[in-house]
C-alpha atoms as a PDB file:
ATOM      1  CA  UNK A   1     -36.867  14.673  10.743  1.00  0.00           C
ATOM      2  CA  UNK A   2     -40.235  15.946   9.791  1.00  0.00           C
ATOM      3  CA  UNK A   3     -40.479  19.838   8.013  1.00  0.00           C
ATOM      4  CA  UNK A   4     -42.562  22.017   7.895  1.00  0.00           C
ATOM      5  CA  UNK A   5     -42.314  25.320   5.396  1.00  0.00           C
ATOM      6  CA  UNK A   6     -44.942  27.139   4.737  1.00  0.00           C
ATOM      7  CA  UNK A   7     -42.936  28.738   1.531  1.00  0.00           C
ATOM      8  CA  UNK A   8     -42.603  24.679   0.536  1.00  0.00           C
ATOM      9  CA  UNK A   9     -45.631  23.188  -0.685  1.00  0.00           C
ATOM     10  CA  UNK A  10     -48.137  25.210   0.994  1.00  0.00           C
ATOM     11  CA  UNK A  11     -46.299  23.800   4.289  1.00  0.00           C
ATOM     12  CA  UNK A  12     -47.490  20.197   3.766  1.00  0.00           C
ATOM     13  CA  UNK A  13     -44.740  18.159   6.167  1.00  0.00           C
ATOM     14  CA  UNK A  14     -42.252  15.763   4.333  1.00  0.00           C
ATOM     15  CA  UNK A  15     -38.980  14.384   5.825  1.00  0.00           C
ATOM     16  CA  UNK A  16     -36.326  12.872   3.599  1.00  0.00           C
ATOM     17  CA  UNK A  17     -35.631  10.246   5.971  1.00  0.00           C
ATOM     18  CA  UNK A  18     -38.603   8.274   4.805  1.00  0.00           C
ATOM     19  CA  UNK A  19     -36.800   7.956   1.480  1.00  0.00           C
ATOM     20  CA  UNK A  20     -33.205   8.116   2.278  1.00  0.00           C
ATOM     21  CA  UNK A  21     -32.635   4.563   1.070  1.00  0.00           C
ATOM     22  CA  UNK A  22     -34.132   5.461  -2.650  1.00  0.00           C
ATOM     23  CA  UNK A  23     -32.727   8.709  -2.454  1.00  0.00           C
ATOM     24  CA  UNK A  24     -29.160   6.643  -2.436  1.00  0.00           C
ATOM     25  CA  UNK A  25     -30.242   4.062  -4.815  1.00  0.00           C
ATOM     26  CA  UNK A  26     -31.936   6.758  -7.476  1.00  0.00           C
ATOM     27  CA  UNK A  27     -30.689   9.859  -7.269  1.00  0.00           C
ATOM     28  CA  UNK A  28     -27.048  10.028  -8.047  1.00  0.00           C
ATOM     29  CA  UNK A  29     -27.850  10.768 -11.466  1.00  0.00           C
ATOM     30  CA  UNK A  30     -25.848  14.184 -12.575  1.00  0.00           C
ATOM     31  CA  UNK A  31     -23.766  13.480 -15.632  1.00  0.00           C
ATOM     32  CA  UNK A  32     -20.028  14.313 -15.685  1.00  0.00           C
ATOM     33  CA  UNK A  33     -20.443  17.645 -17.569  1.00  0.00           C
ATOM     34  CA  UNK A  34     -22.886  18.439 -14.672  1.00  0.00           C
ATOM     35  CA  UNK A  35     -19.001  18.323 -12.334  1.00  0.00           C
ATOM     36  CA  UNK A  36     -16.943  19.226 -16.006  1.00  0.00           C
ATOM     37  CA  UNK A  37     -18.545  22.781 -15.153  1.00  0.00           C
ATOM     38  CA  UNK A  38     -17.633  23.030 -11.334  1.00  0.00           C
ATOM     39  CA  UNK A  39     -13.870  21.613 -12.369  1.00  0.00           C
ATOM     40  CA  UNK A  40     -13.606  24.221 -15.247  1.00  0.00           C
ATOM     41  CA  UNK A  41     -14.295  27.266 -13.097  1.00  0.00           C
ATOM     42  CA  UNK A  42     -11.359  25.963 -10.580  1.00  0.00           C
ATOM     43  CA  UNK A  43     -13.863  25.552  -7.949  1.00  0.00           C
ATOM     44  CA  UNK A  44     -13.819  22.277  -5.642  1.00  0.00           C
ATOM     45  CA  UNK A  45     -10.372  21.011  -6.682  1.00  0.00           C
ATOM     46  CA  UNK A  46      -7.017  19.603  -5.152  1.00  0.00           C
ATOM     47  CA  UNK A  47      -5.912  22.120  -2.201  1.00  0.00           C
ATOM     48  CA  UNK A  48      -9.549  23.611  -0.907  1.00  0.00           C
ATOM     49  CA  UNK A  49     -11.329  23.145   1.411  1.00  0.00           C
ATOM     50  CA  UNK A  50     -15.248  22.569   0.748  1.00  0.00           C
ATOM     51  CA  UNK A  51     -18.436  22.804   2.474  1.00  0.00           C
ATOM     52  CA  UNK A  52     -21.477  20.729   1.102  1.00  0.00           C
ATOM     53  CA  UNK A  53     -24.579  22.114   2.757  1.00  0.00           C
ATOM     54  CA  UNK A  54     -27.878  20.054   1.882  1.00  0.00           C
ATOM     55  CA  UNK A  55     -25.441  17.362   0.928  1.00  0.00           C
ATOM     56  CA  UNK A  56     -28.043  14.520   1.127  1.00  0.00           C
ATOM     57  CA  UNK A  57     -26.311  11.330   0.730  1.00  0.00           C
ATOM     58  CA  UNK A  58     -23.509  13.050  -0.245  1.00  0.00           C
ATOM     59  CA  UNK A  59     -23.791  13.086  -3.994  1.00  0.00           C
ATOM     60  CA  UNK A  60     -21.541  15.989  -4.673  1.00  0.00           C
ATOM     61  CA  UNK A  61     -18.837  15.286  -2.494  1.00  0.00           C
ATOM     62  CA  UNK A  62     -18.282  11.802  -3.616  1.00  0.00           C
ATOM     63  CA  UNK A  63     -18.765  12.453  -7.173  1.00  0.00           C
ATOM     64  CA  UNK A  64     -16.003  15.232  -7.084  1.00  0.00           C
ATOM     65  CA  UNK A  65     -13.684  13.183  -4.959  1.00  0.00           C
ATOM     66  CA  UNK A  66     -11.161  12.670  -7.460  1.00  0.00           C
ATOM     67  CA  UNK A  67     -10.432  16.192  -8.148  1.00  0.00           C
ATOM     68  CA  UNK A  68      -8.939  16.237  -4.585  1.00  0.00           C
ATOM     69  CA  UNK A  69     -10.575  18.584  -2.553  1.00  0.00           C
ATOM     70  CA  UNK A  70     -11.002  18.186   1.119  1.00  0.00           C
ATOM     71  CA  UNK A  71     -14.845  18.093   1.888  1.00  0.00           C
ATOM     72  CA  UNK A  72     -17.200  18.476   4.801  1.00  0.00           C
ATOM     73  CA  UNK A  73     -21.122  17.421   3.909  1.00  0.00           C
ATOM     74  CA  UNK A  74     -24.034  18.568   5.912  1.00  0.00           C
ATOM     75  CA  UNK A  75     -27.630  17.985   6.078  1.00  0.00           C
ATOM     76  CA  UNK A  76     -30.784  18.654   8.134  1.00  0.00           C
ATOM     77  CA  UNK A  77     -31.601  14.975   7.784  1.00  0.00           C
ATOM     78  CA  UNK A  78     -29.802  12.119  10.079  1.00  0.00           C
ATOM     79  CA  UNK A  79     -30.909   9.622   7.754  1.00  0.00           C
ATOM     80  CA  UNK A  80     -29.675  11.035   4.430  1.00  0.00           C
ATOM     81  CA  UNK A  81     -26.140  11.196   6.516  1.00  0.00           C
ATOM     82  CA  UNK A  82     -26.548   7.673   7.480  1.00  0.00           C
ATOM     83  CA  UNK A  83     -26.181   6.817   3.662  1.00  0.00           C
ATOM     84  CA  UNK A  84     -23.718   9.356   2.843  1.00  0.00           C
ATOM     85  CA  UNK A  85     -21.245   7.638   5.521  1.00  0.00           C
ATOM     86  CA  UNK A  86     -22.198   4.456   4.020  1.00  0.00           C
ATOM     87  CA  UNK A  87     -21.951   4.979   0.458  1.00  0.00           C
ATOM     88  CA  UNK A  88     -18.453   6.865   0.919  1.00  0.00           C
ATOM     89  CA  UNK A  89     -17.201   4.180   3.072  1.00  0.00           C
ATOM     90  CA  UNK A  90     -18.119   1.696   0.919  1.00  0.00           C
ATOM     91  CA  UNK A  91     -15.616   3.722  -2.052  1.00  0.00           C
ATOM     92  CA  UNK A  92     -12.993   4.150   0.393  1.00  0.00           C
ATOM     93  CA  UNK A  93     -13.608   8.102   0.490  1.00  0.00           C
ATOM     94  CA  UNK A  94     -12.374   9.856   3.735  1.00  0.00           C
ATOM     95  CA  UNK A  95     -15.444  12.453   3.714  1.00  0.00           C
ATOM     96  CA  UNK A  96     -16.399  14.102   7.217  1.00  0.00           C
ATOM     97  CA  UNK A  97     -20.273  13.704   6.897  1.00  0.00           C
ATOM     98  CA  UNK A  98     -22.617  15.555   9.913  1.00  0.00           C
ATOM     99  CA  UNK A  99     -26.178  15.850  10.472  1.00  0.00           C
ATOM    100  CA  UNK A 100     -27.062  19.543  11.005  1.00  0.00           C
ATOM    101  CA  UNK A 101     -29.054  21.563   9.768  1.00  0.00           C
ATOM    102  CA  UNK A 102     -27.540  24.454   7.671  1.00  0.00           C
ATOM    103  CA  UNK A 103     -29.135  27.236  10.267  1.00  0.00           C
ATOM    104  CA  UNK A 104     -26.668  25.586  12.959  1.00  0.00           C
ATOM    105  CA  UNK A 105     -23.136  24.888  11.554  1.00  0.00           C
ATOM    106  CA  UNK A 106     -20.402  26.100  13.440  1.00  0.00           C
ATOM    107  CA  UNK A 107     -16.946  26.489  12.143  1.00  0.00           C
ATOM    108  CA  UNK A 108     -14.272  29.308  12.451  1.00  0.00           C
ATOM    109  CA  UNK A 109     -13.771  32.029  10.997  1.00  0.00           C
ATOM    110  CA  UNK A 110     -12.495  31.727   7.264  1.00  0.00           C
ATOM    111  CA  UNK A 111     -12.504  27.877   6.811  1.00  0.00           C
ATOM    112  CA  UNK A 112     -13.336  27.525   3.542  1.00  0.00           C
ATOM    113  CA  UNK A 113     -12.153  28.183   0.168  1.00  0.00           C
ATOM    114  CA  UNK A 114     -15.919  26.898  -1.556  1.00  0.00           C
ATOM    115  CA  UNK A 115     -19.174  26.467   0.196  1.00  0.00           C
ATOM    116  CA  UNK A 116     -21.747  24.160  -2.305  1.00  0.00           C
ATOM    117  CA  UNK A 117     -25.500  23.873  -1.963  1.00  0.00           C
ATOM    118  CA  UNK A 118     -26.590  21.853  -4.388  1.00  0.00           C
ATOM    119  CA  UNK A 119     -30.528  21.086  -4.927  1.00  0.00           C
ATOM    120  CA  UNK A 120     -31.378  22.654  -1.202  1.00  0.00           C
ATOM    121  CA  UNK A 121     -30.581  26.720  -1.180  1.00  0.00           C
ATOM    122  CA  UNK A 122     -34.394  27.065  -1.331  1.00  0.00           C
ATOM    123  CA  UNK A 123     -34.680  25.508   1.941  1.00  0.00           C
ATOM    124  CA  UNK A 124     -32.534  27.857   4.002  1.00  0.00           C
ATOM    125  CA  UNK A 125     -33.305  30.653   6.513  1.00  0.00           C
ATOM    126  CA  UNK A 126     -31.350  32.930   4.219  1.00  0.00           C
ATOM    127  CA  UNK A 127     -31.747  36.372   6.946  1.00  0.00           C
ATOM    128  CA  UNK A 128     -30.063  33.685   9.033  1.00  0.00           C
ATOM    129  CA  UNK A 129     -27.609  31.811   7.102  1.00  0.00           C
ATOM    130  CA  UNK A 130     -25.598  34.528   4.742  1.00  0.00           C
ATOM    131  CA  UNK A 131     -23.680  36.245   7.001  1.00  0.00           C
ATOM    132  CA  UNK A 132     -22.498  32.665   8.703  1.00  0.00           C
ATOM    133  CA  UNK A 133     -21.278  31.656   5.135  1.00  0.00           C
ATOM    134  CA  UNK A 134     -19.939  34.824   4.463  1.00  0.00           C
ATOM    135  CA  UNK A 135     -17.909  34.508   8.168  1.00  0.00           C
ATOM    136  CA  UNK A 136     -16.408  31.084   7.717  1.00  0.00           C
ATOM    137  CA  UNK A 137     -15.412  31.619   4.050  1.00  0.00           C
ATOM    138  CA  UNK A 138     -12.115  32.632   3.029  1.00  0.00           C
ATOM    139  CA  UNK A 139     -11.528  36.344   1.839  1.00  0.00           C
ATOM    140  CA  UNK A 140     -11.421  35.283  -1.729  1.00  0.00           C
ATOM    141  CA  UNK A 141     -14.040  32.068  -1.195  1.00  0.00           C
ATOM    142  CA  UNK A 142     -16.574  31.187  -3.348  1.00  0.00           C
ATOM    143  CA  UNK A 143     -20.550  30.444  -2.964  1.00  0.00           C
ATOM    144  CA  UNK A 144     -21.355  27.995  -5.186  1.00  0.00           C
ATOM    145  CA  UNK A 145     -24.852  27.151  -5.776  1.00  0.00           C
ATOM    146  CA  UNK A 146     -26.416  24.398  -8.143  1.00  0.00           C
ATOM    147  CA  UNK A 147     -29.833  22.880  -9.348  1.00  0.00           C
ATOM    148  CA  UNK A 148     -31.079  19.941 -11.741  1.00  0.00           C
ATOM    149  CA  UNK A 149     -34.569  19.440 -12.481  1.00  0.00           C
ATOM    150  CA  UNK A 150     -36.667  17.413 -15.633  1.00  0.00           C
ATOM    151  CA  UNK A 151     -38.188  19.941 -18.221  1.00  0.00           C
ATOM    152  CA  UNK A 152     -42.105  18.255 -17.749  1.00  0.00           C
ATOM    153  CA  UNK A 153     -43.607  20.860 -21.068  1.00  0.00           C
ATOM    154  CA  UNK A 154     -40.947  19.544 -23.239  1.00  0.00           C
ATOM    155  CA  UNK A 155     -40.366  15.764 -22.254  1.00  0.00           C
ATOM    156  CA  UNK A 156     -43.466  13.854 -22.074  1.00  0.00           C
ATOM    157  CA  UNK A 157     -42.176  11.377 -19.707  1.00  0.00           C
ATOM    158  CA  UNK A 158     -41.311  13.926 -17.190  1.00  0.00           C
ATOM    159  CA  UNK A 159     -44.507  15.224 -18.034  1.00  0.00           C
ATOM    160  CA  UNK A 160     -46.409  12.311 -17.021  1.00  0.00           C
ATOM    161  CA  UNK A 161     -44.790  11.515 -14.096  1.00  0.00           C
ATOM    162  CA  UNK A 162     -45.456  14.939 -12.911  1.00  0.00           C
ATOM    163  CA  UNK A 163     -48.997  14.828 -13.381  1.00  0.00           C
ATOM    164  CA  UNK A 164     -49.628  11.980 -11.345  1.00  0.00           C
ATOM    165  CA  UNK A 165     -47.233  13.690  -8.490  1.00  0.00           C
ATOM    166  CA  UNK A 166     -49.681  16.332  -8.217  1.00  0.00           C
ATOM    167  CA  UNK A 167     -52.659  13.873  -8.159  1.00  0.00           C
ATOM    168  CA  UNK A 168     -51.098  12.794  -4.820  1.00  0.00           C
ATOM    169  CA  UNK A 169     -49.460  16.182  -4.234  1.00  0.00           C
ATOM    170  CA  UNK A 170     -51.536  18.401  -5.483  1.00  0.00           C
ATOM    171  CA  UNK A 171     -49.532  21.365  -3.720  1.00  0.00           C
ATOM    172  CA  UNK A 172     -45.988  20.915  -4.069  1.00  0.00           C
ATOM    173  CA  UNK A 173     -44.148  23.351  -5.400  1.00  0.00           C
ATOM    174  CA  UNK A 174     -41.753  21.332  -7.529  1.00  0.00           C
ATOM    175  CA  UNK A 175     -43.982  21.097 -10.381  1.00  0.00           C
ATOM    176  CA  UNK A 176     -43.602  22.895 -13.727  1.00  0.00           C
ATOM    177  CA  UNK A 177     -40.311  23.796 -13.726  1.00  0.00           C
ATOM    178  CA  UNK A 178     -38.362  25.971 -17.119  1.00  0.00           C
ATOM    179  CA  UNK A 179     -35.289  26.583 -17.974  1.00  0.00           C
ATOM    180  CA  UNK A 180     -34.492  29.538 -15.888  1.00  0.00           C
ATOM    181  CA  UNK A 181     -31.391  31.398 -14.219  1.00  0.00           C
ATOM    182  CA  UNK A 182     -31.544  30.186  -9.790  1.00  0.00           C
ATOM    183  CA  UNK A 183     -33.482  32.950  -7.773  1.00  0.00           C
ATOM    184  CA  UNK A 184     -31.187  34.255  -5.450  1.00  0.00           C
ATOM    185  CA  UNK A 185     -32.666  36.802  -2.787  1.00  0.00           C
ATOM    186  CA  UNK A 186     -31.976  39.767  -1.936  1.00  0.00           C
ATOM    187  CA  UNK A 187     -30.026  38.907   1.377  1.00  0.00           C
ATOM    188  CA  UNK A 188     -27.659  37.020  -0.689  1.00  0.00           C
ATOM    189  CA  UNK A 189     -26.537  40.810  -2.045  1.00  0.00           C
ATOM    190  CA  UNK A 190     -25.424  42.058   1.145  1.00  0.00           C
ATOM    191  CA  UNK A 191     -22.261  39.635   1.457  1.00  0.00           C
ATOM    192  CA  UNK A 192     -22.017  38.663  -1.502  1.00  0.00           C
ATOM    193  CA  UNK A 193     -21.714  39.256  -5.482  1.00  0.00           C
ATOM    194  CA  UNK A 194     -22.340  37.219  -8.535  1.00  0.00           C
ATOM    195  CA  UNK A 195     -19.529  36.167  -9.896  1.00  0.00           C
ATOM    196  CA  UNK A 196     -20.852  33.821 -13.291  1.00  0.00           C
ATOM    197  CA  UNK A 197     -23.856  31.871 -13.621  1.00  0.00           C
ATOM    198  CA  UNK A 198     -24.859  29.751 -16.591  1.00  0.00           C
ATOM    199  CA  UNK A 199     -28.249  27.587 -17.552  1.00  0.00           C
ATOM    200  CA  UNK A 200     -27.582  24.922 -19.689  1.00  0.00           C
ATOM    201  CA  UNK A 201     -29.621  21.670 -21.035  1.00  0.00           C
ATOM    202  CA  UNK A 202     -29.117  17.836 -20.114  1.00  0.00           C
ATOM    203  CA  UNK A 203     -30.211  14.629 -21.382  1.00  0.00           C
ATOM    204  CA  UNK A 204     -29.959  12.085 -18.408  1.00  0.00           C
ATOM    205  CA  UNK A 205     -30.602   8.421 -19.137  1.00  0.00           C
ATOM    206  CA  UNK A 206     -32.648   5.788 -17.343  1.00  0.00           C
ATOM    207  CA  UNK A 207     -34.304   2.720 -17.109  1.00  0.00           C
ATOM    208  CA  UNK A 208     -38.076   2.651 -16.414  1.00  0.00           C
ATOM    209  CA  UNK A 209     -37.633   0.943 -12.783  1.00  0.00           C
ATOM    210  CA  UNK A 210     -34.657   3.827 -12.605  1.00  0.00           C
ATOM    211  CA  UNK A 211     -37.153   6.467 -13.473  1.00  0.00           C
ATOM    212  CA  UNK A 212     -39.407   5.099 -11.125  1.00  0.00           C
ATOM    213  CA  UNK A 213     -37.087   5.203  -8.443  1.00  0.00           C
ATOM    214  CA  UNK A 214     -35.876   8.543  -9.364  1.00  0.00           C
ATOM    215  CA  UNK A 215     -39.514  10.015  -9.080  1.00  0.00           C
ATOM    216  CA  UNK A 216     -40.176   8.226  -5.826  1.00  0.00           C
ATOM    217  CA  UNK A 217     -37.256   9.779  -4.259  1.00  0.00           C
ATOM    218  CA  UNK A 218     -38.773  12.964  -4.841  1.00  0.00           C
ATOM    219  CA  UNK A 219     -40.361  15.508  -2.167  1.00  0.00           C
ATOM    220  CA  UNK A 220     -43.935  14.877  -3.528  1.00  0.00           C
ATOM    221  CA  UNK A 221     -43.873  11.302  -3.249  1.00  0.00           C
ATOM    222  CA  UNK A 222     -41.527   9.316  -1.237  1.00  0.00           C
ATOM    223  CA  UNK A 223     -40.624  12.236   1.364  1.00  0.00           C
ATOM    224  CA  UNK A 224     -44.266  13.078   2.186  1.00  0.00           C
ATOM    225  CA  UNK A 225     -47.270  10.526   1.007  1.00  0.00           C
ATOM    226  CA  UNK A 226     -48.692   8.056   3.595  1.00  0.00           C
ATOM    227  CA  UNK A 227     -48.149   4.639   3.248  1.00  0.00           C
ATOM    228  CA  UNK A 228     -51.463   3.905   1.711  1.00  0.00           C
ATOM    229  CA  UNK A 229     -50.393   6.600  -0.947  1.00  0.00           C
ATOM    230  CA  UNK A 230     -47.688   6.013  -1.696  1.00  0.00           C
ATOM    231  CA  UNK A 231     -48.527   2.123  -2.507  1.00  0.00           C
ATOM    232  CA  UNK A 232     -51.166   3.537  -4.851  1.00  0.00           C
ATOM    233  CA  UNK A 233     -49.254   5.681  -6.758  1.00  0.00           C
ATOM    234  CA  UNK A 234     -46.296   3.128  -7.015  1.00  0.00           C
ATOM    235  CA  UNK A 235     -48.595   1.255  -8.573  1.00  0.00           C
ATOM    236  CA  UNK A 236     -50.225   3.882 -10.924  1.00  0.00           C
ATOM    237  CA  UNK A 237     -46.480   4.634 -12.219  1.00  0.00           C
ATOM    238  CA  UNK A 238     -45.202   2.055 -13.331  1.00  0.00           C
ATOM    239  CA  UNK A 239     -48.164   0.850 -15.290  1.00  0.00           C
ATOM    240  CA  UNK A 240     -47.672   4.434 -16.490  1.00  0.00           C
ATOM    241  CA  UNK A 241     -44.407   3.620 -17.432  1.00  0.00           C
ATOM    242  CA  UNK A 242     -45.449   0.436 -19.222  1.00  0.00           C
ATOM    243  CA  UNK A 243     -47.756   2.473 -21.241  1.00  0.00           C
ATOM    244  CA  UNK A 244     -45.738   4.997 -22.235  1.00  0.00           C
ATOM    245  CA  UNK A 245     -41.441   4.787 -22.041  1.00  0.00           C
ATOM    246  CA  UNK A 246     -39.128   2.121 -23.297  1.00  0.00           C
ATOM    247  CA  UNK A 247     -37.355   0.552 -21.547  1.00  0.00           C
ATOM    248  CA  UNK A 248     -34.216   2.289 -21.920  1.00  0.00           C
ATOM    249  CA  UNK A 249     -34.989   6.358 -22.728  1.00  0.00           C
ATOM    250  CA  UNK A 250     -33.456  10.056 -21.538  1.00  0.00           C
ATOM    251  CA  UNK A 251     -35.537  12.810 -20.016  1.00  0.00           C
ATOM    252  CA  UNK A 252     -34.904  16.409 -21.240  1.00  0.00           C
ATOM    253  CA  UNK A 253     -33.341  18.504 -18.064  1.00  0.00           C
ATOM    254  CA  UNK A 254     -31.539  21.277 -17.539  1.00  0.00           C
ATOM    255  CA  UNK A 255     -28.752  22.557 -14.774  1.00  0.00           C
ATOM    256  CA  UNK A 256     -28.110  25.836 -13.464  1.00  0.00           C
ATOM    257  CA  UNK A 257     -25.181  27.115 -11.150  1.00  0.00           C
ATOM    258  CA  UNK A 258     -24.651  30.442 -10.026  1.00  0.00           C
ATOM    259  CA  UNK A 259     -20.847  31.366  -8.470  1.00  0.00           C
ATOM    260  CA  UNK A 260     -21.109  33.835  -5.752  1.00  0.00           C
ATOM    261  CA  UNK A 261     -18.219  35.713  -4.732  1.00  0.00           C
ATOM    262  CA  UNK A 262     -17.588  36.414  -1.270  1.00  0.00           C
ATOM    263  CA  UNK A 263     -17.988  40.446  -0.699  1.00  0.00           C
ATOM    264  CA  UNK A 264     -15.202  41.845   1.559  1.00  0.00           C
ATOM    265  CA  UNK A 265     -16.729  45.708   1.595  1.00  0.00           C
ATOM    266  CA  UNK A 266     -20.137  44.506   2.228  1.00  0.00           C
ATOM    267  CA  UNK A 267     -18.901  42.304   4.889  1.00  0.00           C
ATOM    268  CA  UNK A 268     -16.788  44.256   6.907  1.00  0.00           C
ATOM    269  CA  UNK A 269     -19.931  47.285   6.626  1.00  0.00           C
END
């Protein structure tokens, strides 16, 4: 499904299901403390019920499995829900996975103890979207919402990569990220309040042909060059790669989460 935002990328189209496969492949790449912090702030355990908006391929759900929550992914993206079935079949996980965009779920009222977007709250409608969440969210649920990205001014492999992104991309709005707290806006306020958030650095290992795969499976490359382009710059990476990273290295990221609490006076205004 192709998209179009003008708030992403100057509105340049990209659709993730032209690199669903990579995204799979490359992408599941959070280390355990990344989940240690969910687990520790009793969110997404044994007993609730969870809603994984943006879930991709289902990374979060099928990571957090094992702490024995019941989970429902969704994503704009039938292809990215293709693998999500498929990798969670594969591990014998009983996860309910549906294609829909986040702007159209429909459950009732108050079905959820935690509602997740991880790596996608950027994406939403938010005017639209809040006071659904808010609805089908218990009266003590939580909105939990969670981002990893490479530091490119202090790793110089990260650094690299990017640049040659925006050679191919020179507008995408992923670039130059620091370590900062997740924007919320100000919609978010009216139904709900923050609860805890917390900003915290990462070393993440890879290989170079995992790095490679990793940056392909990004929104600047895989999800939105033309064939033509995207053969070029595979090509200019990884002799990138062979110029500059070992063969076995770590790039410098950070996470952030932010816990939202669900608002009953501002709700029930």
């Amino acid at each position: 499904m192709e998209i179009i935002d003008n708030r992403i990328d100057s509105g340049k189209a990209f659709d993730w299901g032209r690199t669903s496969e990579k995204y799979a492949k490359y992408r599941d790449i959070y280390p355990e403390e990344f989940y240690r912090k969910i687990v520790d702030r009793g969110l997404c355990i044994d007993g609730q019920n969870v809603l994984d908006l943006g879930t991709g391929t289902g990374v979060l759900p099928r990571n957090m499995y094992k702490y024995g929550a019941n989970w429902i992914g969704a994503d704009i993206s039938p292809e990215q829900i293709e693998q999500a079935k498929r990798l969670s079949k594969e591990a014998g996980m009983k996860i309910d996975f549906q294609a829909a965009p986040t702007e159209e779920i429909d459950f009732p009222k108050e079905s959820f103890d935690v509602i997740t977007a991880c790596q996608c709250f950027w994406y939403f409608d938010h005017e639209r979207v809040m006071p659904v969440l808010a609805d089908i969210l218990k009266p003590n649920g939580k909105l939990l919402i969670l981002y990893m990205a490479w530091l490119p001014f202090e790793d110089a492999i990260a650094g690299k990569s990017e640049e040659l992104v925006l050679k191919y991309s020179p507008n995408w709005s992923g670039a130059g990220e620091t370590k900062h707290p997740i924007p919320i806006p100000d919609v978010v306020y009216n139904y709900f309040d923050m609860e805890d958030h917390e900003e915290y650095d990462l070393m993440v290992p890879f290989t170079r042909e995992s790095w490679h795969g990793r940056m392909i499976a990004c929104r600047g490359v895989g999800a939105s060059l033309s064939g033509d382009e995207l053969a070029k710059w595979d090509e200019e990476h990884r002799k990138l790669l062979d110029e500059i990273a070992p063969e076995q290295f770590e790039v410098h990221h950070y996470a952030a989460l932010a816990v939202l609490s669900k608002s009953l006076s501002k709700f029930m205004r």
